[in-house]
C-alpha atoms as a PDB file:
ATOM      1  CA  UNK A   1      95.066  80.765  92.650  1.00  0.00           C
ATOM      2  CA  UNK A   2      97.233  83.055  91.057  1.00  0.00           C
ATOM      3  CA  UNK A   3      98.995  85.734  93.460  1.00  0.00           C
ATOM      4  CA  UNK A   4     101.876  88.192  91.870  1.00  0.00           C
ATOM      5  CA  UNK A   5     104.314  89.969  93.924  1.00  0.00           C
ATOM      6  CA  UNK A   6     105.344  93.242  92.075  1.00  0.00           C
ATOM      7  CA  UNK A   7     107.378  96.216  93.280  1.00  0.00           C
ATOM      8  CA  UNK A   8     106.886  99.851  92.549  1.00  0.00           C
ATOM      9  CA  UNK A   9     108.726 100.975  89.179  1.00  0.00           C
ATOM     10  CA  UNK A  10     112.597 101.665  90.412  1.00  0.00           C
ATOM     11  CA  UNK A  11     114.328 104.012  88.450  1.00  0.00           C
ATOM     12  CA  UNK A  12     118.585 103.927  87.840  1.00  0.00           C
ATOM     13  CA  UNK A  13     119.985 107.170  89.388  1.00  0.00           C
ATOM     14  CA  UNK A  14     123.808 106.263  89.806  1.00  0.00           C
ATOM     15  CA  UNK A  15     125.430 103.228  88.201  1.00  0.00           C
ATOM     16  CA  UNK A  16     128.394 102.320  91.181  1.00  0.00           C
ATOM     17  CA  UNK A  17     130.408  99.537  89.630  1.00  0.00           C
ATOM     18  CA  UNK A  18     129.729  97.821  86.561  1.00  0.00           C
ATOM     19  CA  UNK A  19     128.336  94.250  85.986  1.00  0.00           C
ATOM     20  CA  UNK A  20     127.984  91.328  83.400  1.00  0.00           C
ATOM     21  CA  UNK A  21     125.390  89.946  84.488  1.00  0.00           C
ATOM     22  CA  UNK A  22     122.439  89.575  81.390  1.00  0.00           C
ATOM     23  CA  UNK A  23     120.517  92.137  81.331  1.00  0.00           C
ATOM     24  CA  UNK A  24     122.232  94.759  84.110  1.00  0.00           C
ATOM     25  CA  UNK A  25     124.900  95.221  81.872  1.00  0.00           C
ATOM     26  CA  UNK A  26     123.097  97.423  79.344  1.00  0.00           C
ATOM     27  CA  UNK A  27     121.043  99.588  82.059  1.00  0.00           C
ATOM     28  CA  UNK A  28     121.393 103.167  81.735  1.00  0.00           C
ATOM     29  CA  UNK A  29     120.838 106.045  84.321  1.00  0.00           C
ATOM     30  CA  UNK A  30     117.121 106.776  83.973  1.00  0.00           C
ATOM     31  CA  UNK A  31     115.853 103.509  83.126  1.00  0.00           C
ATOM     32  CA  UNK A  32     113.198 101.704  85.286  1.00  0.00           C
ATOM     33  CA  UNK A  33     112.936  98.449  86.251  1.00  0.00           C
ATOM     34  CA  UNK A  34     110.727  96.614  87.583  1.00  0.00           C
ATOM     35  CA  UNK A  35     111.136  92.802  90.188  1.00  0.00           C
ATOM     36  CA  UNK A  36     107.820  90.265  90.071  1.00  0.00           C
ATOM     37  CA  UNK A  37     107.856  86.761  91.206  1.00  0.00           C
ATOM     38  CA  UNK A  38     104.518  84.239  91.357  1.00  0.00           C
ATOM     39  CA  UNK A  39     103.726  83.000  94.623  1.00  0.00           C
ATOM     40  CA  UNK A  40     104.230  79.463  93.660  1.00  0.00           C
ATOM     41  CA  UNK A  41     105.267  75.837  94.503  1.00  0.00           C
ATOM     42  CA  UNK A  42     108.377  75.100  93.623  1.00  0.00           C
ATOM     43  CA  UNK A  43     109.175  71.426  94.721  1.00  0.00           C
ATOM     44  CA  UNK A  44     111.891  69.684  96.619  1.00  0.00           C
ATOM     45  CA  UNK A  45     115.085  67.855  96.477  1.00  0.00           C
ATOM     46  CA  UNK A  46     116.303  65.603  99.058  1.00  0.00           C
ATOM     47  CA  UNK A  47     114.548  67.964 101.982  1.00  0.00           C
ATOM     48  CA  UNK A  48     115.835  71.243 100.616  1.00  0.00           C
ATOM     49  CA  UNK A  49     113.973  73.798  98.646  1.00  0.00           C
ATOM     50  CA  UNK A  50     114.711  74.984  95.445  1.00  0.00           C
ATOM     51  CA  UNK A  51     115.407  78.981  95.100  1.00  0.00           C
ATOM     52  CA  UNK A  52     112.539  81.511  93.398  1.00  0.00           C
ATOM     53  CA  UNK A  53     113.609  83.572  90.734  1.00  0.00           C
ATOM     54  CA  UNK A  54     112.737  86.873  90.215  1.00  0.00           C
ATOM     55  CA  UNK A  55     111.490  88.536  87.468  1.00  0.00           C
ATOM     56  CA  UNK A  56     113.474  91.256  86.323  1.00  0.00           C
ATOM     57  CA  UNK A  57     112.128  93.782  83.500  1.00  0.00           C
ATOM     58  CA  UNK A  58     113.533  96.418  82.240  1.00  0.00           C
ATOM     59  CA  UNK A  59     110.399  99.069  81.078  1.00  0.00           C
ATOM     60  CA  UNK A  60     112.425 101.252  78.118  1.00  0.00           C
ATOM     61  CA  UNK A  61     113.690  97.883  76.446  1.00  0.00           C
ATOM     62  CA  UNK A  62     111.107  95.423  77.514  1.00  0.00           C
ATOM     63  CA  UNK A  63     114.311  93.006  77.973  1.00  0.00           C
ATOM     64  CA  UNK A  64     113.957  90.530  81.031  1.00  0.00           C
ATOM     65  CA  UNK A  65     115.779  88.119  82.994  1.00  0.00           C
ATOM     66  CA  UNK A  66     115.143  85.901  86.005  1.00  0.00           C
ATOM     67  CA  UNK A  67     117.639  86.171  88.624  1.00  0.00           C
ATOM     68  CA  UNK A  68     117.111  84.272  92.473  1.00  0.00           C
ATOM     69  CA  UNK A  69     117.585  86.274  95.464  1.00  0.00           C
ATOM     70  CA  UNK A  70     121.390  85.822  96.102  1.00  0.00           C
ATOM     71  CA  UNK A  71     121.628  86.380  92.871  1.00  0.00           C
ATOM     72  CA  UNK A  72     119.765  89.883  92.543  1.00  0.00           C
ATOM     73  CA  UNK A  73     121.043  91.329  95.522  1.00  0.00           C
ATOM     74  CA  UNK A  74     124.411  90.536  94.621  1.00  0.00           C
ATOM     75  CA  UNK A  75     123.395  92.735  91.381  1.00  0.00           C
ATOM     76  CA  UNK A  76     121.623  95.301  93.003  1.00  0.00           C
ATOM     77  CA  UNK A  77     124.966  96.717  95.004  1.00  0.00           C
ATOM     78  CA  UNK A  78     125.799  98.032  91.747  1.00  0.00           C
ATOM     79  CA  UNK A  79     123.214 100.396  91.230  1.00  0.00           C
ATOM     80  CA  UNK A  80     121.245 103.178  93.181  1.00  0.00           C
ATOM     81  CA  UNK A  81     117.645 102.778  92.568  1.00  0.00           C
ATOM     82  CA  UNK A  82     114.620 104.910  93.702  1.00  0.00           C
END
């Protein structure tokens, strides 16, 4: 079974603190992005389960990157998306 998770095109309207992180670094106001992640197994270690990246595309550049949820929201604080 294959099951994607996608979200709606987001689009950059205010950049509020820069970032280095790959990627985020070059986004400009008026690009779109876009976050999908595979609904998945991703295995164990010693009880604890390992973290599921995210997808991250940018539409304009076609550039991607693959960030995990503490990661990306982290990220995110530095933009304003709609």
């Amino acid at each position: 079974m294959n099951i994607l998770l996608k979200s709606e095109p987001l689009t950059v309207i205010s950049i509020k603190s820069k970032t280095s992180a790959k990627m985020f670094d070059k986004l400009k106001i008026g690009d779109m992005i876009h976050l999908s992640i595979e609904v998945e197994y991703l295995g164990t270690s010693r009880g604890r389960s390992y973290a599921p990246y995210i997808k991250i595309t940018n539409f304009f550049s076609g550039e991607t990157t693959y960030k995990s949820f503490n990661q990306l929201i982290s990220i995110l604080r530095c933009f304003e998306l709609q």
